[in-house]
Protein backbone atom coordinates (compact mmCIF):
# COMPACT_ATOMS: atom_id res chain seq x y z
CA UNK A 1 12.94 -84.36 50.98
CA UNK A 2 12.76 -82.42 54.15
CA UNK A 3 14.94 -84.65 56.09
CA UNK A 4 17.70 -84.64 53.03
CA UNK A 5 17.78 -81.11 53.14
CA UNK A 6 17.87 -80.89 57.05
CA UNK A 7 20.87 -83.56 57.00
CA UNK A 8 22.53 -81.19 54.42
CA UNK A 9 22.31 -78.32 56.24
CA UNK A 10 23.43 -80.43 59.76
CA UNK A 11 26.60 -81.56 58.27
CA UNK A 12 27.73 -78.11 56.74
CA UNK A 13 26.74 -76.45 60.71
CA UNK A 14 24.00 -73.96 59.26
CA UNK A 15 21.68 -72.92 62.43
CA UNK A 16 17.86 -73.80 62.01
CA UNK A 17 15.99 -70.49 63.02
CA UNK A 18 12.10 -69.67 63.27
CA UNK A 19 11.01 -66.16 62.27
CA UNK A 20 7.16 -64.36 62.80
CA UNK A 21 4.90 -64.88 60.36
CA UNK A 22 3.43 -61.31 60.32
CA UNK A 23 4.41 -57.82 60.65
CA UNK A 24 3.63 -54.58 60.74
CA UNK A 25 5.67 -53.94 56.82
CA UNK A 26 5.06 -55.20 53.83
CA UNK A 27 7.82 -55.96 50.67
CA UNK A 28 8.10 -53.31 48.14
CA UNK A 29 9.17 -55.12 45.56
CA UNK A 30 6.67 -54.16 42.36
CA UNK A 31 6.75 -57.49 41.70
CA UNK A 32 5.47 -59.32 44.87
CA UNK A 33 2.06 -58.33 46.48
CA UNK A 34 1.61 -59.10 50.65
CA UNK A 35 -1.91 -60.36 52.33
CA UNK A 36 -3.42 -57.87 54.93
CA UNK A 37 -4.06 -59.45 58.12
CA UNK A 38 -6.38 -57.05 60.12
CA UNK A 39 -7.06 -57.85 63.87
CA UNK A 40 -9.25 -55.96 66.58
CA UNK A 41 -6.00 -55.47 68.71
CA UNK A 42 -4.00 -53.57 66.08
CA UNK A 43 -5.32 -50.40 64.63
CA UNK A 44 -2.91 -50.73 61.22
CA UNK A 45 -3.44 -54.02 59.22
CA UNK A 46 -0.50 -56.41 60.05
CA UNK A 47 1.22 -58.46 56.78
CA UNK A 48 1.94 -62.49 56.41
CA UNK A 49 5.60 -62.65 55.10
CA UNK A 50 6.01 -62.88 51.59
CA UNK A 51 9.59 -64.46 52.70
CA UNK A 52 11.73 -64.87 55.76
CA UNK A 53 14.22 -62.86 54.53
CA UNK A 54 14.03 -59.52 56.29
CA UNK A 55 14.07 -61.16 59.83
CA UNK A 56 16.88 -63.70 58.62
CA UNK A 57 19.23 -60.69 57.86
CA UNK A 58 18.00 -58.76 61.27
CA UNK A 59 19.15 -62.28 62.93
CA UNK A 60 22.55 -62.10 60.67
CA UNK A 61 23.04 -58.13 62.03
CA UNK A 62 22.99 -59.32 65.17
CA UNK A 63 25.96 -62.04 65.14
CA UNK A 64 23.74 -64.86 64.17
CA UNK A 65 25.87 -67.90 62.63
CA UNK A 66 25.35 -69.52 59.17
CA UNK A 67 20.95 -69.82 59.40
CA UNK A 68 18.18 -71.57 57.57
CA UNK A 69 14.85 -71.70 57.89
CA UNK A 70 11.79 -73.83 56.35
CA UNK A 71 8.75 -71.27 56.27
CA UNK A 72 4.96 -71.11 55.09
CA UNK A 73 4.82 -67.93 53.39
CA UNK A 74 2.21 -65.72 51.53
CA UNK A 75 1.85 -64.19 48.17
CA UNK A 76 -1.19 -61.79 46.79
CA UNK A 77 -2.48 -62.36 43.17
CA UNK A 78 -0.16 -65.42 42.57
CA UNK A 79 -2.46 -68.69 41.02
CA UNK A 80 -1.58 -70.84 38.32
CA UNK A 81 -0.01 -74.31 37.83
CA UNK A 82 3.27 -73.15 39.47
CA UNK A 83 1.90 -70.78 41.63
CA UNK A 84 -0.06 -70.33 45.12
CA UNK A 85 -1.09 -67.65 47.42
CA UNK A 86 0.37 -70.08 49.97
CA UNK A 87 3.72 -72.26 49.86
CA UNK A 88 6.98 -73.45 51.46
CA UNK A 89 10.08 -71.69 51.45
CA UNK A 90 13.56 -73.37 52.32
CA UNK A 91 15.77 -69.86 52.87
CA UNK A 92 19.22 -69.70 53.96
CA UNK A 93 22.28 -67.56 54.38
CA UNK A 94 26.14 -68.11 54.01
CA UNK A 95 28.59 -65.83 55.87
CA UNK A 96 31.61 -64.90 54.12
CA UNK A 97 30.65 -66.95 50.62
CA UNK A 98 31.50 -65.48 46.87
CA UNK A 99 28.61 -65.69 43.59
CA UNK A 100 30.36 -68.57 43.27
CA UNK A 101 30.46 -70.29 46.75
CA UNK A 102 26.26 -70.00 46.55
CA UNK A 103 26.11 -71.08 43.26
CA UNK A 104 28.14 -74.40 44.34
CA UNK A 105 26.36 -74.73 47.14
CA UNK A 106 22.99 -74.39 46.14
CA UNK A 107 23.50 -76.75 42.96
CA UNK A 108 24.98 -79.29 46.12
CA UNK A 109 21.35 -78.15 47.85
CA UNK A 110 19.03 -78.82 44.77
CA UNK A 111 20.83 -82.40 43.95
CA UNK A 112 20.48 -83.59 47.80
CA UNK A 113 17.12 -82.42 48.27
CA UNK A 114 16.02 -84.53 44.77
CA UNK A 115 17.94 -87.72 45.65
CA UNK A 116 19.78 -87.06 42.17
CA UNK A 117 23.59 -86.76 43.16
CA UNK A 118 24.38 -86.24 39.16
CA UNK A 119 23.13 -82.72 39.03
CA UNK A 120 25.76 -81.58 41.06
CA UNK A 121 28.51 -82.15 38.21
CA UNK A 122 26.08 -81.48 35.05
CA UNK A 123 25.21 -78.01 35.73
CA UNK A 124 25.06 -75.44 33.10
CA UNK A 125 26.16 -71.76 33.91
CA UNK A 126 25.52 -69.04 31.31
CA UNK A 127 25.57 -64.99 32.04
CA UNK A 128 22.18 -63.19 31.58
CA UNK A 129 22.98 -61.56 28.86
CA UNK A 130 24.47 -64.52 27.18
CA UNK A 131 21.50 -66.33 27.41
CA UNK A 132 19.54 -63.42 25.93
CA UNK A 133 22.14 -63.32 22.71
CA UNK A 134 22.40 -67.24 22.35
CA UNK A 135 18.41 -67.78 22.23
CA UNK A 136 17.17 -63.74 20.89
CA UNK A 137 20.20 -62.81 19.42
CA UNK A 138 20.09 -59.29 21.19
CA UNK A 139 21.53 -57.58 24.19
CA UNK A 140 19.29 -56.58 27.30
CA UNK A 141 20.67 -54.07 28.61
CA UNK A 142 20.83 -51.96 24.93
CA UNK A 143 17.60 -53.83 23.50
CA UNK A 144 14.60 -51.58 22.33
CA UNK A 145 11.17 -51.99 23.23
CA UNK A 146 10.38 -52.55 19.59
CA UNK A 147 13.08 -55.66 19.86
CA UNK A 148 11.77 -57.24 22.99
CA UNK A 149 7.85 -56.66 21.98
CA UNK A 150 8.82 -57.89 18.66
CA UNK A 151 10.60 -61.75 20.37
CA UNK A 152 7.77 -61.86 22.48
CA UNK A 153 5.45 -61.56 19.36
CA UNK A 154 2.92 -59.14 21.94
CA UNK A 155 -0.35 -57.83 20.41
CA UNK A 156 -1.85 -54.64 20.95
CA UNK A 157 -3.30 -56.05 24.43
CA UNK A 158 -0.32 -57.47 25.41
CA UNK A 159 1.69 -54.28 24.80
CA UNK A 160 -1.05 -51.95 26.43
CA UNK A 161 -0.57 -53.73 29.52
CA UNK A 162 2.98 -53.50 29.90
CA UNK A 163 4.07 -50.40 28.34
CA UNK A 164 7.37 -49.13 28.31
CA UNK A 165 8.68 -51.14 31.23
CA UNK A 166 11.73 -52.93 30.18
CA UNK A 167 12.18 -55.15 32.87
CA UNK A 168 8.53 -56.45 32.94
CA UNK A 169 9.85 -57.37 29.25
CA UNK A 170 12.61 -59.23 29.69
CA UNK A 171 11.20 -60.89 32.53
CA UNK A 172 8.70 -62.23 30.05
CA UNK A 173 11.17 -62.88 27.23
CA UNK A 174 13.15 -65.10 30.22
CA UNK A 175 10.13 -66.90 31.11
CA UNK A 176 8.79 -67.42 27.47
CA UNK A 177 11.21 -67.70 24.94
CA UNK A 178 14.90 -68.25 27.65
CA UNK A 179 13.67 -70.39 30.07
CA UNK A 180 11.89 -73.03 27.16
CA UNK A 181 15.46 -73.67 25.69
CA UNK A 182 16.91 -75.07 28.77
CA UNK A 183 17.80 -78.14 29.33
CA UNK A 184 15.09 -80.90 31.30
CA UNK A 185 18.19 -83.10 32.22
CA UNK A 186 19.82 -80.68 34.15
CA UNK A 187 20.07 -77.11 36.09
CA UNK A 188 20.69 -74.31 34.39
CA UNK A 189 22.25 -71.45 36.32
CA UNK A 190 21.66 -67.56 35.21
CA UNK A 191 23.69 -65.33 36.86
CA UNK A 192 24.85 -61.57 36.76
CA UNK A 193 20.96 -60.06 36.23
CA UNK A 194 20.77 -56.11 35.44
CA UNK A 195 21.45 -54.14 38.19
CA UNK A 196 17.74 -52.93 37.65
CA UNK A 197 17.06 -56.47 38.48
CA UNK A 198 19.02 -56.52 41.54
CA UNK A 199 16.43 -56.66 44.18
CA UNK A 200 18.37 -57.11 47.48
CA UNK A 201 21.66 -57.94 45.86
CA UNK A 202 25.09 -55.98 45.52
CA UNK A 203 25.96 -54.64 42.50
CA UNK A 204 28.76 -56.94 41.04
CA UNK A 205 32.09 -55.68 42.28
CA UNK A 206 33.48 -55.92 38.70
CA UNK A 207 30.73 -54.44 36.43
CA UNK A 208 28.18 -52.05 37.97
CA UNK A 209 25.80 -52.76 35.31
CA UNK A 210 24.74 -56.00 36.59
CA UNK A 211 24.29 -57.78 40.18
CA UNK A 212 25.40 -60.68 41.88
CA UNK A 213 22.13 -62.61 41.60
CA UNK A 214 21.40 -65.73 39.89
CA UNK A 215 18.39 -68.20 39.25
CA UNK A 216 18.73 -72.00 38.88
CA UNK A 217 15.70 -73.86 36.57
CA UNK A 218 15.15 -76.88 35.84
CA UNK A 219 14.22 -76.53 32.33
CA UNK A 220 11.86 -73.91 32.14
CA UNK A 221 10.96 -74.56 36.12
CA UNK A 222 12.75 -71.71 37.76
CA UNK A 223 13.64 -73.69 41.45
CA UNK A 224 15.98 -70.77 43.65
CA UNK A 225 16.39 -67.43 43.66
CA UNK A 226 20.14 -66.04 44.86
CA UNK A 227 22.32 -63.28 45.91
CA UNK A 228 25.48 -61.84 47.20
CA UNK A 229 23.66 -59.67 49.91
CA UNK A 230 23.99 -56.06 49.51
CA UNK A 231 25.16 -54.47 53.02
CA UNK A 232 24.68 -51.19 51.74
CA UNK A 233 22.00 -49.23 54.22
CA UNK A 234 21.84 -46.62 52.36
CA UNK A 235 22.09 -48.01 49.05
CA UNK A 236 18.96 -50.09 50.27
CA UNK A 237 17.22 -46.83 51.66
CA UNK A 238 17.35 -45.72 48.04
CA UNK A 239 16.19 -49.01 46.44
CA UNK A 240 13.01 -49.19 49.08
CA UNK A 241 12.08 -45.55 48.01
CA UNK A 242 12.75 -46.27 43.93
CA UNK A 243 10.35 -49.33 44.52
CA UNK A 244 7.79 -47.36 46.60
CA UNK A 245 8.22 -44.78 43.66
CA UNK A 246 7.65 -47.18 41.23
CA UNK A 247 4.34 -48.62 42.94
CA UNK A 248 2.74 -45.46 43.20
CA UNK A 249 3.47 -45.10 39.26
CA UNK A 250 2.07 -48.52 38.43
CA UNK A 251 -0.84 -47.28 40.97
CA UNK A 252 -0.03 -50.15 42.98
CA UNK A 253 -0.94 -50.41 46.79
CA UNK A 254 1.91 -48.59 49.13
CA UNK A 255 2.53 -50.14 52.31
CA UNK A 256 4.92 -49.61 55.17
CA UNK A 257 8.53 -50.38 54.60
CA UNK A 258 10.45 -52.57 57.05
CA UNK A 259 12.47 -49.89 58.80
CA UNK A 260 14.17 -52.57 60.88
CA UNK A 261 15.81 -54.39 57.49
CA UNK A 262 17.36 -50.77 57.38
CA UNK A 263 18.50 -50.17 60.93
CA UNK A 264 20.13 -53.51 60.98
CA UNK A 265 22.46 -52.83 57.85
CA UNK A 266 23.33 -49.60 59.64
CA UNK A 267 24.14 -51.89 62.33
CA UNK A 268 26.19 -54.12 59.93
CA UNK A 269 24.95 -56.80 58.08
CA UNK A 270 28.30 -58.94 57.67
CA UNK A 271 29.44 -60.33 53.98
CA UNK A 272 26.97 -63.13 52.96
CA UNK A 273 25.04 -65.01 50.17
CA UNK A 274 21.81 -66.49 50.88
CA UNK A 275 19.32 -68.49 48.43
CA UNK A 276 15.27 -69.01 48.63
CA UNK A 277 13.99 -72.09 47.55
CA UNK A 278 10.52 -73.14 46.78
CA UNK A 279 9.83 -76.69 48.32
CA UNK A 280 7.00 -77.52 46.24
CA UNK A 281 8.61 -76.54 42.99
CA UNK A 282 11.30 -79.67 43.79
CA UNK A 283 8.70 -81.71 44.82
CA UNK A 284 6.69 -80.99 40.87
CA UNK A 285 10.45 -81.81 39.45
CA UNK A 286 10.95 -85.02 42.01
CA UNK A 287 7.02 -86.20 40.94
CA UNK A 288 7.32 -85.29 37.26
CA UNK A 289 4.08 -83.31 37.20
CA UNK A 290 3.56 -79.65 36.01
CA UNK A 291 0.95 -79.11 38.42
CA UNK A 292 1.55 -77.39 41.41
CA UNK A 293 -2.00 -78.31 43.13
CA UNK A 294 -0.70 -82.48 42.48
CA UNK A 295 1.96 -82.62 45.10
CA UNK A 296 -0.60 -80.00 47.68
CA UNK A 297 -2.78 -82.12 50.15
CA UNK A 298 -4.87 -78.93 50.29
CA UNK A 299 -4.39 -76.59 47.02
CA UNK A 300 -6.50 -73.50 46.27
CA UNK A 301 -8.64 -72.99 43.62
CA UNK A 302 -9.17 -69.84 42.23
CA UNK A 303 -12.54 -67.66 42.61
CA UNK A 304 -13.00 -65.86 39.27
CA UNK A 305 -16.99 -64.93 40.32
């Protein structure tokens, strides 16, 4: 698999790059939690990468080509059949390329790396919000609580720890009761998330409400995560501090932003897409098993003592 996806990348002229495992910064995405590294030499803990990413688009800032990079990364509190605290991420970056260009082109990526040439003209591509009226019959972005609780049929447990956050909601309603409807034969691409959503994406150029990110599943297998890089330093500035707001709310752990991601947009971060890629997740589709631990020489297992 690694060698289709390295020819891939060969004949299109994307750069193979290397980035450092640890740092002194952490993510501060709510959603993603980093492992502390501490070592006698450092007086602050250090943190394995949760994702290339942040030293891709340094790399980018500073007149790097088309890049890619296959990476061991690290995630906190992340065990289950499709999930481990340590896996491989193909990452990569496209100067100059459209929502649609990185669709295209990771659709192209997906159907090389699984030997299975026909996915690249069966894809399905449906708007978020289209996929939230076709299967719940209700928009997201207007959608009450009471709705969303109500399609995810949550008890009083369920409900007490989530709360009021809306996003935490539909990403459950996407996972649970979107995701199921898909197709098995083929990808499904969602695009044009909430701009609440939008992580390190622009806002789409044409509606503000939404950004220019999209997921591609395999059925209910969510395989890439996308975007139309947002340049923005500031706009990023004031993402990083909603986020570290947002942790401290939760009463989540708050850890040192990456003040270099920032410096090198104010440097200028040219136009470009770029896609992340869990290996292992097209190795469960390419071996037909739902078990993430079946296609890991060495898998954890979770310590619930």
């Amino acid at each position: 698999m690694l060698r289709r996806i390295r020819r891939y990348f060969a004949t299109q002229g994307v750069m193979e790059v290397d980035t450092a495992a640890l740092s002194p910064s952490a993510v501060s995405d709510v959603q993603i939690e980093s492992l502390e590294v501490h070592s006698g030499h450092c007086s602050e803990p250090l943190y394995l990468h949760t994702s290339p990413e942040f030293m891709m688009k340094r790399m980018l800032a500073d007149s790097w080509p088309d890049i890619y990079s296959v990476s061991r990364v690290f995630r906190d509190d992340e065990w289950g059949p499709r999930h481990q605290p340590e896996f491989t991420l193909l990452e990569w970056y496209r100067l100059d390329f459209g929502l649609g260009d990185i669709v295209d082109d990771a659709i192209k990526l997906i159907a090389t790396a699984l030997n299975a040439p026909m996915l690249s003209d069966s894809a399905t591509i449906v708007d978020y919000r289209d996929a939230f009226f076709d299967t719940l019959a209700f928009d997201p972005a207007t959608a009450s609580i009471r709705e969303m609780t109500a399609a995810a049929n949550a008890d009083k447990d369920l409900f007490a720890s989530m709360g009021n956050e809306r996003d935490d909601w539909l990403d459950l309603l996407m996972s649970t009761r979107i995701a199921p409807e898909f197709a098995n034969d083929r990808l499904t691409v969602v695009r044009h998330y909430p701009a609440s959503q939008a992580a390190l994406a622009r806002r789409c150029p044409g509606d503000a409400s939404v950004a220019d990110r999209f997921e591609i599943f395999m059925g209910d297998m969510e395989l890439c995560n996308g975007y139309v890089e947002l340049t923005d330093a500031n706009e990023q500035a004031t993402r990083i501090a909603a986020d570290l707001a947002n942790r401290k709310r939760r009463r989540r752990r708050i850890r040192p932003h990456d003040q270099a991601l920032i410096d090198a947009l104010e440097h200028g971060l040219p136009e470009c897409a770029g896609v992340a890629v869990g290996i292992e997740r097209l190795q469960m589709i390419y071996e037909k098993t739902d078990d993430i631990r079946n296609v890991i020489p060495f898998p954890y297992e979770k310590n619930d003592e």
